[in-house]
C-alpha atoms as a PDB file:
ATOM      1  CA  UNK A   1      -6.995   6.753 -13.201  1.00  0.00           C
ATOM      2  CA  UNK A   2      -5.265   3.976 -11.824  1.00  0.00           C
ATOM      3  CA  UNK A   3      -4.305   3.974  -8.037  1.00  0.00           C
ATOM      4  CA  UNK A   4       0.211   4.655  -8.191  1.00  0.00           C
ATOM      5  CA  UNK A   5       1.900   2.171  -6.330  1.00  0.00           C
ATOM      6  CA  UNK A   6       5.681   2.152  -6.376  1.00  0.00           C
ATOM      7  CA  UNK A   7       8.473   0.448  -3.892  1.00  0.00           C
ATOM      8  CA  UNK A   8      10.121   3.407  -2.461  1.00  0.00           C
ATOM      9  CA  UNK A   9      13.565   3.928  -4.309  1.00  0.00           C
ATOM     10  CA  UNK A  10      15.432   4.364  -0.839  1.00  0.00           C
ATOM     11  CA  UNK A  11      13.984   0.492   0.348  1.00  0.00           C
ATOM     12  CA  UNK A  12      15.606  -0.659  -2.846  1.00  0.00           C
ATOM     13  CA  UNK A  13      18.662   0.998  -1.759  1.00  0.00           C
ATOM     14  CA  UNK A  14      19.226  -0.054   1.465  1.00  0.00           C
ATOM     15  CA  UNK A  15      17.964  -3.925   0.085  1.00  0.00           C
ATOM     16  CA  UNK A  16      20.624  -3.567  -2.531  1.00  0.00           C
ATOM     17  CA  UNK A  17      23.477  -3.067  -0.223  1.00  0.00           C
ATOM     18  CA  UNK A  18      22.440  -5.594   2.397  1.00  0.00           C
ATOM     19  CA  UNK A  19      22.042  -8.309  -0.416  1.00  0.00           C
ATOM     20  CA  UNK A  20      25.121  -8.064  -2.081  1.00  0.00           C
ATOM     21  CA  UNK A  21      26.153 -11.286  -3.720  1.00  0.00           C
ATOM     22  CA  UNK A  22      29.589 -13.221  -2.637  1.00  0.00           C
ATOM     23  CA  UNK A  23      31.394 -14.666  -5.247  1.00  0.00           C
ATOM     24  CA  UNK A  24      31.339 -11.976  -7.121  1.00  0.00           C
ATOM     25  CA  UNK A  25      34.480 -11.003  -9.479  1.00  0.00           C
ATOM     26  CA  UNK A  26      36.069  -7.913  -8.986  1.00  0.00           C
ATOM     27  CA  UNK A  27      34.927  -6.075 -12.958  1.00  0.00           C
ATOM     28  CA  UNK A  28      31.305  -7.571 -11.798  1.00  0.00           C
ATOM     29  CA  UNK A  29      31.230  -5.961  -8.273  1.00  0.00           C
ATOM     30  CA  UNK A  30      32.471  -2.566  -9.485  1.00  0.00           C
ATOM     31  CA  UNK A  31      29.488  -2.523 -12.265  1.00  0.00           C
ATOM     32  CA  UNK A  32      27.129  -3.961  -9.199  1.00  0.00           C
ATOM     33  CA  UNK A  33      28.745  -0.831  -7.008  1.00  0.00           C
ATOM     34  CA  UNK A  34      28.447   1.051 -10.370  1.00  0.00           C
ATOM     35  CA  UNK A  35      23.939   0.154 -10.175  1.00  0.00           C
ATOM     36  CA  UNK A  36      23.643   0.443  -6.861  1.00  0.00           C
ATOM     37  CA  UNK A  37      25.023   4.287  -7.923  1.00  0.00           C
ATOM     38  CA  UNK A  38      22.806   5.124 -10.922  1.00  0.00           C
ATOM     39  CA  UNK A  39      19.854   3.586  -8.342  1.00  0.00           C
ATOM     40  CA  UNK A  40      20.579   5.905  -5.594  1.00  0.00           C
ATOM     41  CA  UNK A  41      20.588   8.635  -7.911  1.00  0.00           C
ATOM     42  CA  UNK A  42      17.109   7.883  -9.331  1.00  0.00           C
ATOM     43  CA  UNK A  43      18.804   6.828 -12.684  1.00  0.00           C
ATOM     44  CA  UNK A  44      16.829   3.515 -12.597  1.00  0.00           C
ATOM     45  CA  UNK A  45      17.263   3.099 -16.324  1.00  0.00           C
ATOM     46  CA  UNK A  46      20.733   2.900 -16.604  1.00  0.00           C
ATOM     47  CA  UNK A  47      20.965   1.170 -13.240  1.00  0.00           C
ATOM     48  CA  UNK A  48      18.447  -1.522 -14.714  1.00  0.00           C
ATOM     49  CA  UNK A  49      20.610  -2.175 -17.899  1.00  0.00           C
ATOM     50  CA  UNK A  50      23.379  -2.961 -16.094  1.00  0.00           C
ATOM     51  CA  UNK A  51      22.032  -5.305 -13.439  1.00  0.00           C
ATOM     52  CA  UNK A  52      20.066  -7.176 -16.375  1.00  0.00           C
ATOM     53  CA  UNK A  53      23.374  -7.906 -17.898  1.00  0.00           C
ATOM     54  CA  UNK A  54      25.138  -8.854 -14.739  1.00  0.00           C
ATOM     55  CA  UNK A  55      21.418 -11.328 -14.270  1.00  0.00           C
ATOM     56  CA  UNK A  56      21.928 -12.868 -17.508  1.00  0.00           C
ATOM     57  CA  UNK A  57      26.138 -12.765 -17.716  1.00  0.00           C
ATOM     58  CA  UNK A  58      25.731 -14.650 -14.062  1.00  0.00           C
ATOM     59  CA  UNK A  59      22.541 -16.671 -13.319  1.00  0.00           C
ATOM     60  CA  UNK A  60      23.799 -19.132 -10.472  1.00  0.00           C
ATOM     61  CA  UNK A  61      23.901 -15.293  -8.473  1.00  0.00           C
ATOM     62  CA  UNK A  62      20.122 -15.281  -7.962  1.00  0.00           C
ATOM     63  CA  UNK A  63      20.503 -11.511  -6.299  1.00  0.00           C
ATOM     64  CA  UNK A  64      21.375 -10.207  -9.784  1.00  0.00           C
ATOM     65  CA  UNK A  65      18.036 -11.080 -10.373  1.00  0.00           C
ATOM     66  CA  UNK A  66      16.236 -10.062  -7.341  1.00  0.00           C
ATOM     67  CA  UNK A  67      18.400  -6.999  -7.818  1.00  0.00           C
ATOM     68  CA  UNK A  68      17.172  -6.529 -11.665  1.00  0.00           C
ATOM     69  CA  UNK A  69      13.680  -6.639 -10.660  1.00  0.00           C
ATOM     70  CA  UNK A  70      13.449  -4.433  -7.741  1.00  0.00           C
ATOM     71  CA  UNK A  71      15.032  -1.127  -9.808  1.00  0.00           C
ATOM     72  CA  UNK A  72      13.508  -2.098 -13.086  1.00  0.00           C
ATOM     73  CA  UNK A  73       9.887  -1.871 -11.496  1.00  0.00           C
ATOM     74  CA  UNK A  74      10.982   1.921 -10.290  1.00  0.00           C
ATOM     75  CA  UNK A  75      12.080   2.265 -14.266  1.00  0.00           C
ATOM     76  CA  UNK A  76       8.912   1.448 -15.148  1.00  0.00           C
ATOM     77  CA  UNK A  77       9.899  -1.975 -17.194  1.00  0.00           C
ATOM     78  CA  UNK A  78       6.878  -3.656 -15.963  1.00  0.00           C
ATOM     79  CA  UNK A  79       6.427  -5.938 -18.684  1.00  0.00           C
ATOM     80  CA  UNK A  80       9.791  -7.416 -18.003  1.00  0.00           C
ATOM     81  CA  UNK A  81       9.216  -7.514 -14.770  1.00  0.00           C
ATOM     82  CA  UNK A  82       5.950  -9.235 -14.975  1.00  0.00           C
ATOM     83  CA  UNK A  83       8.229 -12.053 -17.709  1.00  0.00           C
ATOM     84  CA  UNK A  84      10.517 -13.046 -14.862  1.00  0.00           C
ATOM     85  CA  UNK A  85       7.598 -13.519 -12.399  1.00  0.00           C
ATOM     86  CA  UNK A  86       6.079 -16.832 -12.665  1.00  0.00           C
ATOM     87  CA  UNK A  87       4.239 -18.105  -9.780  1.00  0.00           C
ATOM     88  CA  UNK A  88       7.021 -20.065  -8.298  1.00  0.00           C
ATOM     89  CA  UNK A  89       9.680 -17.155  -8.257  1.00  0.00           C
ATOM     90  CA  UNK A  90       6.990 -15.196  -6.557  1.00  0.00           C
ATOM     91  CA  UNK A  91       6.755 -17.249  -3.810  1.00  0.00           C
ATOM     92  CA  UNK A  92      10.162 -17.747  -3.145  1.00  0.00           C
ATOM     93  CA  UNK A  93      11.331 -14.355  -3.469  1.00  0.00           C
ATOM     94  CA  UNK A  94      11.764 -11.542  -0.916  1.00  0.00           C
ATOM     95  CA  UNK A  95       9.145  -9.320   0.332  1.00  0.00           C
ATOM     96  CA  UNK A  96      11.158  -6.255  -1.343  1.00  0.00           C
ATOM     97  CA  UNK A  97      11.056  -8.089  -4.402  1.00  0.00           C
ATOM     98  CA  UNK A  98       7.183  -9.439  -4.328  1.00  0.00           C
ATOM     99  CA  UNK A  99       5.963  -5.384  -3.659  1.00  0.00           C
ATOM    100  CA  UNK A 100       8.321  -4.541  -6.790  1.00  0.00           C
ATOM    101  CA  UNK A 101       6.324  -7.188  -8.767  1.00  0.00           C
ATOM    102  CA  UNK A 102       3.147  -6.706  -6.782  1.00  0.00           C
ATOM    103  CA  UNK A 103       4.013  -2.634  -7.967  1.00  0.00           C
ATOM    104  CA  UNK A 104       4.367  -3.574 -11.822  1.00  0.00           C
ATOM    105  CA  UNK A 105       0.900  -5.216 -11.806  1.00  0.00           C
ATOM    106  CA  UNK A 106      -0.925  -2.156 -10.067  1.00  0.00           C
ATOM    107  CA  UNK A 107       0.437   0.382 -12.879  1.00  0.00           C
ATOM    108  CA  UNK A 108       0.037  -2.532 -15.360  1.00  0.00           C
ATOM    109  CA  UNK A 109      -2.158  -5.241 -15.189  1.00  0.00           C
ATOM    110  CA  UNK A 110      -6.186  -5.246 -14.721  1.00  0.00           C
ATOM    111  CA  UNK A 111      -7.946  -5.504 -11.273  1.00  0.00           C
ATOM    112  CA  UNK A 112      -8.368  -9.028 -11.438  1.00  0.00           C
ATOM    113  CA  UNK A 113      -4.788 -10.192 -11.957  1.00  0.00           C
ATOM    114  CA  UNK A 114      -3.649  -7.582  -9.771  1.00  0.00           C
ATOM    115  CA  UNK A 115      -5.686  -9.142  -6.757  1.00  0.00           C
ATOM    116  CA  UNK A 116      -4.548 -12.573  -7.745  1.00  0.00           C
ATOM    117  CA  UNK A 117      -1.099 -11.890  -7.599  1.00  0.00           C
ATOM    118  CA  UNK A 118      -1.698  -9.480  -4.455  1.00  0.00           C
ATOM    119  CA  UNK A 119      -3.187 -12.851  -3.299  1.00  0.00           C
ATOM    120  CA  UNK A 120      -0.732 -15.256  -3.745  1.00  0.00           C
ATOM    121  CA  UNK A 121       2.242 -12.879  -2.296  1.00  0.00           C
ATOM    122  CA  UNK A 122      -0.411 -12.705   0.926  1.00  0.00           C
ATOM    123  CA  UNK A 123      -0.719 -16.821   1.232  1.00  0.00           C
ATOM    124  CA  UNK A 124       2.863 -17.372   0.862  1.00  0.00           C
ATOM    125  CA  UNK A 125       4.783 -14.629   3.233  1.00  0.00           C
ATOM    126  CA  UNK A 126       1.525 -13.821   5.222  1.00  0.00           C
ATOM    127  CA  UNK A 127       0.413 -10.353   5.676  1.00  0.00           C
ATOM    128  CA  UNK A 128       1.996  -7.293   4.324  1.00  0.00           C
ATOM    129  CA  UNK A 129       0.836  -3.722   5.515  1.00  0.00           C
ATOM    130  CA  UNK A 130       1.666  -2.085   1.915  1.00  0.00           C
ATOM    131  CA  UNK A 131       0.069  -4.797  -0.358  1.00  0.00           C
ATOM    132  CA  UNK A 132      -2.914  -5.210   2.198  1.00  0.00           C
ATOM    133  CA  UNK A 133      -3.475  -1.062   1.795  1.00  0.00           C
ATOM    134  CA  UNK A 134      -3.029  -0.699  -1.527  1.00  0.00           C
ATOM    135  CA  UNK A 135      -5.523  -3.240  -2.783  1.00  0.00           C
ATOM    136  CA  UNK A 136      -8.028  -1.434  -0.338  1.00  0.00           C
ATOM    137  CA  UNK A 137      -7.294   1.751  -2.255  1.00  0.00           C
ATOM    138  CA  UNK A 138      -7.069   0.075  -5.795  1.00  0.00           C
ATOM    139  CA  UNK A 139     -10.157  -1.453  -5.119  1.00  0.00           C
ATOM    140  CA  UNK A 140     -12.263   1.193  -4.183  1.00  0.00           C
ATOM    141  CA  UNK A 141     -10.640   3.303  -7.451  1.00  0.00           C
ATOM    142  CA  UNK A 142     -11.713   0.608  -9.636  1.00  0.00           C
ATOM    143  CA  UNK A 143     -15.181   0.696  -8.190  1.00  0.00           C
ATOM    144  CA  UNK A 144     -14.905  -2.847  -7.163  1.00  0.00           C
ATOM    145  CA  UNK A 145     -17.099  -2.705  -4.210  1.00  0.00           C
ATOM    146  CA  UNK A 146     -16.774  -6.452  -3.270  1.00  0.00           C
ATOM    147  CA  UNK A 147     -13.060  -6.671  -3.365  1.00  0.00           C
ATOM    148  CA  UNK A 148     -13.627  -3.326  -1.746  1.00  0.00           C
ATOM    149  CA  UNK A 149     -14.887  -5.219   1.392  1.00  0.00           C
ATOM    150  CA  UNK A 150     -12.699  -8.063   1.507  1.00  0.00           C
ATOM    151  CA  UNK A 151      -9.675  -6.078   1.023  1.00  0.00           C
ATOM    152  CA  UNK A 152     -10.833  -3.316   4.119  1.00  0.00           C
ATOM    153  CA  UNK A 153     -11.875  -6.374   6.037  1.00  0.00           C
ATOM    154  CA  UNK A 154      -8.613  -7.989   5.767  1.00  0.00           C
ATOM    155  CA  UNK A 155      -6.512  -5.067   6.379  1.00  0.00           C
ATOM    156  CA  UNK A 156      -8.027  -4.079   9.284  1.00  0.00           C
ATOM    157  CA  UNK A 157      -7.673  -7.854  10.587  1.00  0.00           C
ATOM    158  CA  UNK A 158      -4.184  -8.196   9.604  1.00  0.00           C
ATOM    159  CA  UNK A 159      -3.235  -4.734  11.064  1.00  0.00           C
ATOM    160  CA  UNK A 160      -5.862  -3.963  14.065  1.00  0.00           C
ATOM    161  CA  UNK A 161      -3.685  -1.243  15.605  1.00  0.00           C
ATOM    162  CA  UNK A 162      -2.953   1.228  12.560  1.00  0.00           C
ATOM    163  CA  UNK A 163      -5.109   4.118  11.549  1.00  0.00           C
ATOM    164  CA  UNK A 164      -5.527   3.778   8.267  1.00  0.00           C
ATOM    165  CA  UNK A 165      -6.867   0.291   8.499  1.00  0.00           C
ATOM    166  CA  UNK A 166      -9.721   1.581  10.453  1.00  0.00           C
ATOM    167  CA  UNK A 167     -10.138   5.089   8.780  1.00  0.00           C
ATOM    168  CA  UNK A 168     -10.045   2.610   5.436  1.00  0.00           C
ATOM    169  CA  UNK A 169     -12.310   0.242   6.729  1.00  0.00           C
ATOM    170  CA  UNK A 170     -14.746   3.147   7.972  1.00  0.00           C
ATOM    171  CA  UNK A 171     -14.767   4.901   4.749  1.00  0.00           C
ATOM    172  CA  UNK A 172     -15.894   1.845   2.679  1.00  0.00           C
ATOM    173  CA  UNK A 173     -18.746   0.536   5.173  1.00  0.00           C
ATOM    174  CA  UNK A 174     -19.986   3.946   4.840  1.00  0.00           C
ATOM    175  CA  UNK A 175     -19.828   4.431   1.415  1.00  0.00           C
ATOM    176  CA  UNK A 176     -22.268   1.026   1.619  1.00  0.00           C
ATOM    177  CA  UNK A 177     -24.747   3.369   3.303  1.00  0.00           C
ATOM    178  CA  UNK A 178     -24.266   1.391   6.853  1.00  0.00           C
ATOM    179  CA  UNK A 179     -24.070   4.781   9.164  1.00  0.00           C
ATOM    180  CA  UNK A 180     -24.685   2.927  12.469  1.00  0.00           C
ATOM    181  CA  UNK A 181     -21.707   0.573  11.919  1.00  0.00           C
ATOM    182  CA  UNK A 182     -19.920   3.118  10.143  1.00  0.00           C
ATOM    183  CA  UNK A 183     -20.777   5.118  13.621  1.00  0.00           C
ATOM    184  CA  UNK A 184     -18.996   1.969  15.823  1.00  0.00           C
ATOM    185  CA  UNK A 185     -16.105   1.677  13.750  1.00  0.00           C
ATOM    186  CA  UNK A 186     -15.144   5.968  13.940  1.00  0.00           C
ATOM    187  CA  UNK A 187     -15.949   4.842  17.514  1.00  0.00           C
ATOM    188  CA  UNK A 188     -13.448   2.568  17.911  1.00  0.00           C
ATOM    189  CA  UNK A 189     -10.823   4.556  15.938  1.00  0.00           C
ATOM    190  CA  UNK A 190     -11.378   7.392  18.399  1.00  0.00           C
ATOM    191  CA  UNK A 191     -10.330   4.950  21.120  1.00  0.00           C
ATOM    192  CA  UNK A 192      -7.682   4.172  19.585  1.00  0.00           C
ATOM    193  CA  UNK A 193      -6.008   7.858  18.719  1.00  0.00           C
ATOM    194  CA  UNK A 194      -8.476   9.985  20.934  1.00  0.00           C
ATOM    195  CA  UNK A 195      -8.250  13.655  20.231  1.00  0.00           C
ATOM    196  CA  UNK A 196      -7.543  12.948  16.132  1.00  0.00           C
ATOM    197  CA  UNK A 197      -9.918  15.914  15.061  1.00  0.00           C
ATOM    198  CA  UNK A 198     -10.759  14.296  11.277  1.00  0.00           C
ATOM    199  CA  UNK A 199     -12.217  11.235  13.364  1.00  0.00           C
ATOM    200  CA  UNK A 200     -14.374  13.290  15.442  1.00  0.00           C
ATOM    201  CA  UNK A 201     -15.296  15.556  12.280  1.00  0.00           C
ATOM    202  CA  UNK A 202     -16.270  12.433  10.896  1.00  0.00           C
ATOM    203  CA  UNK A 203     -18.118  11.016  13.880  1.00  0.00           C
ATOM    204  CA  UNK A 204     -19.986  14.486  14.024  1.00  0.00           C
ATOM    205  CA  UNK A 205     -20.858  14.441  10.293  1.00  0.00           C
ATOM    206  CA  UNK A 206     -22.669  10.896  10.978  1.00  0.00           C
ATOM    207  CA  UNK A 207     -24.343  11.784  14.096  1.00  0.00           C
ATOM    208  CA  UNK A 208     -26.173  14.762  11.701  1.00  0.00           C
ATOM    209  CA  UNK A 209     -26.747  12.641   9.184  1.00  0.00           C
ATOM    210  CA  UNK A 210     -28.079  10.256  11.211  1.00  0.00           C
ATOM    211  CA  UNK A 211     -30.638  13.045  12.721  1.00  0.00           C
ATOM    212  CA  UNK A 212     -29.289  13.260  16.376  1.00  0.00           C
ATOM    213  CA  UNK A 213     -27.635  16.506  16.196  1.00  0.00           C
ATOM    214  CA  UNK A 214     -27.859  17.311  19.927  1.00  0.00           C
ATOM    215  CA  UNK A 215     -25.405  14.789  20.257  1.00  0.00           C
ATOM    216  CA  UNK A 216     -23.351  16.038  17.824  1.00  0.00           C
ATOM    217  CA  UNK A 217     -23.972  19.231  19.706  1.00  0.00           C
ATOM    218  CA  UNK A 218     -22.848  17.788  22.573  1.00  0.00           C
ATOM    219  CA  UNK A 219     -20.031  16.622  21.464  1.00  0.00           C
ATOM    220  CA  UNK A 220     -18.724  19.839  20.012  1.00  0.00           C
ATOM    221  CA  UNK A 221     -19.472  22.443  23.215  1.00  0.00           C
ATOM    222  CA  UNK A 222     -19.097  20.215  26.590  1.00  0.00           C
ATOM    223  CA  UNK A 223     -16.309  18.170  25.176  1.00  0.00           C
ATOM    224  CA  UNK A 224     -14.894  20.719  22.485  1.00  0.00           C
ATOM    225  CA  UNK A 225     -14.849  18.151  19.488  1.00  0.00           C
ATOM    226  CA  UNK A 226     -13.326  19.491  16.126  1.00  0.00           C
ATOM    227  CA  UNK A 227     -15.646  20.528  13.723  1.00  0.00           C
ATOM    228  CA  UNK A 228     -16.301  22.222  10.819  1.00  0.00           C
ATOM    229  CA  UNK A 229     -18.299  25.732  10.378  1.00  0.00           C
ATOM    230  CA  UNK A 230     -20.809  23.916   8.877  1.00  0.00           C
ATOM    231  CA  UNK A 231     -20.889  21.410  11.280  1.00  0.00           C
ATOM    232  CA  UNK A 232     -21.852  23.847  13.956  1.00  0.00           C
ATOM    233  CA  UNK A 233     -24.273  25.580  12.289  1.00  0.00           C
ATOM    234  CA  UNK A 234     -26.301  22.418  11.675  1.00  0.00           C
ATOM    235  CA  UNK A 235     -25.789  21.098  14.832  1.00  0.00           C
ATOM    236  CA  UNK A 236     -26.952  24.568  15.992  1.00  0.00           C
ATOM    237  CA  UNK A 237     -29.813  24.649  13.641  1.00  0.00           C
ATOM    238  CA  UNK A 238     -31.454  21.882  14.720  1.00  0.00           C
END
């Protein structure tokens, strides 16, 4: 199953509204206003056919376009999506617009184009939280344990203060059968959101499996650590 990725629909709205094109004639604003409508609504079909024709009826409105894209990615037109994105629109277009694109490819495309595209949005409007975690996720679905790394790697370099970078990063270094540095990194993450109990039911669960369960012990009666039934009867057992 492939990992779902989608631009949230609200985003789109908000986007919408904030980029709505001057010049516009009155009939073409009230079927824009009309879009914008059927979007909010989560009638992205019917939204999409109208801002395609607005795209094509007005092309020197490059919004129409940005507009088309965004909602027809939520209607699942990903091969028209994917038609309008060469390389060069991708790099000039907004970050709302790259994810939509960037979204199409995920539910779409195979791994490999999928990172390349996820690639190129990354060298051209640097890092991006949702692209970055996605393609960790994606990755690790696909059992592409090299991208796996890179993408973990990068996230949690690009984003060295969010939880789900490390907790990410973590999961794939231990899945690699690394305990010790998958030890140090759940150590880290506990310094940076102490008192998170999955973090110290993970850090317990590697301690045992490590074969140091008085520590874990420790851990779980003089400092009252979370952990599971289990957990505590292992430690205890040992």
């Amino acid at each position: 199953m492939r990992f779902r990725y989608a631009t949230s629909p609200a985003i789109v709205l908000l986007l919408l509204t904030l980029n709505l094109a001057y010049g516009q004639t009155p009939s073409a604003e009230s079927e824009y206003q009309k879009a914008l409508a059927l979007n909010k609504s989560a009638h992205y079909l019917e939204s999409a056919k109208i801002l395609k024709t607005l795209m094509l009826a007005h092309p020197e409105i490059k919004r129409y376009k940005s507009d088309y894209i965004a909602v027809a990615s939520n209607a699942q037109l990903c091969t028209e999506v994917i038609a309008l994105s060469n390389s060069s629109y991708l790099t000039r277009s907004p970050p709302y617009v790259q994810e939509a694109i960037f979204s199409c490819y995920v539910k779409s495309q195979p791994f490999a184009k999928t990172e390349e595209i996820a690639k190129v949005i990354l060298e051209s409007h640097g890092k991006n939280k949702s692209i970055e975690s996605a393609m960790v996720v994606l990755a690790r679905d696909q059992n592409e344990s090299a991208a796996t790394l890179y993408w973990s790697a990068r996230f949690l370099q690009d984003f060295p203060k969010n939880q789900t970078a490390w907790e990410l990063r973590a999961s794939v270094v231990q899945n690699q059968g690394n305990r010790y540095s998958t030890l140090l990194m759940y150590e880290d993450i506990n310094r940076y959101h102490p008192k998170d109990p999955s973090t110290q039911q993970n850090i317990i669960q590697i301690l045992l499996d490590m074969g140091i369960p008085h520590l874990a012990l420790e851990l779980i009666d003089q400092k009252g650590w979370n952990a599971s039934k289990e957990q505590k009867l292992r430690a205890m057992h040992h």
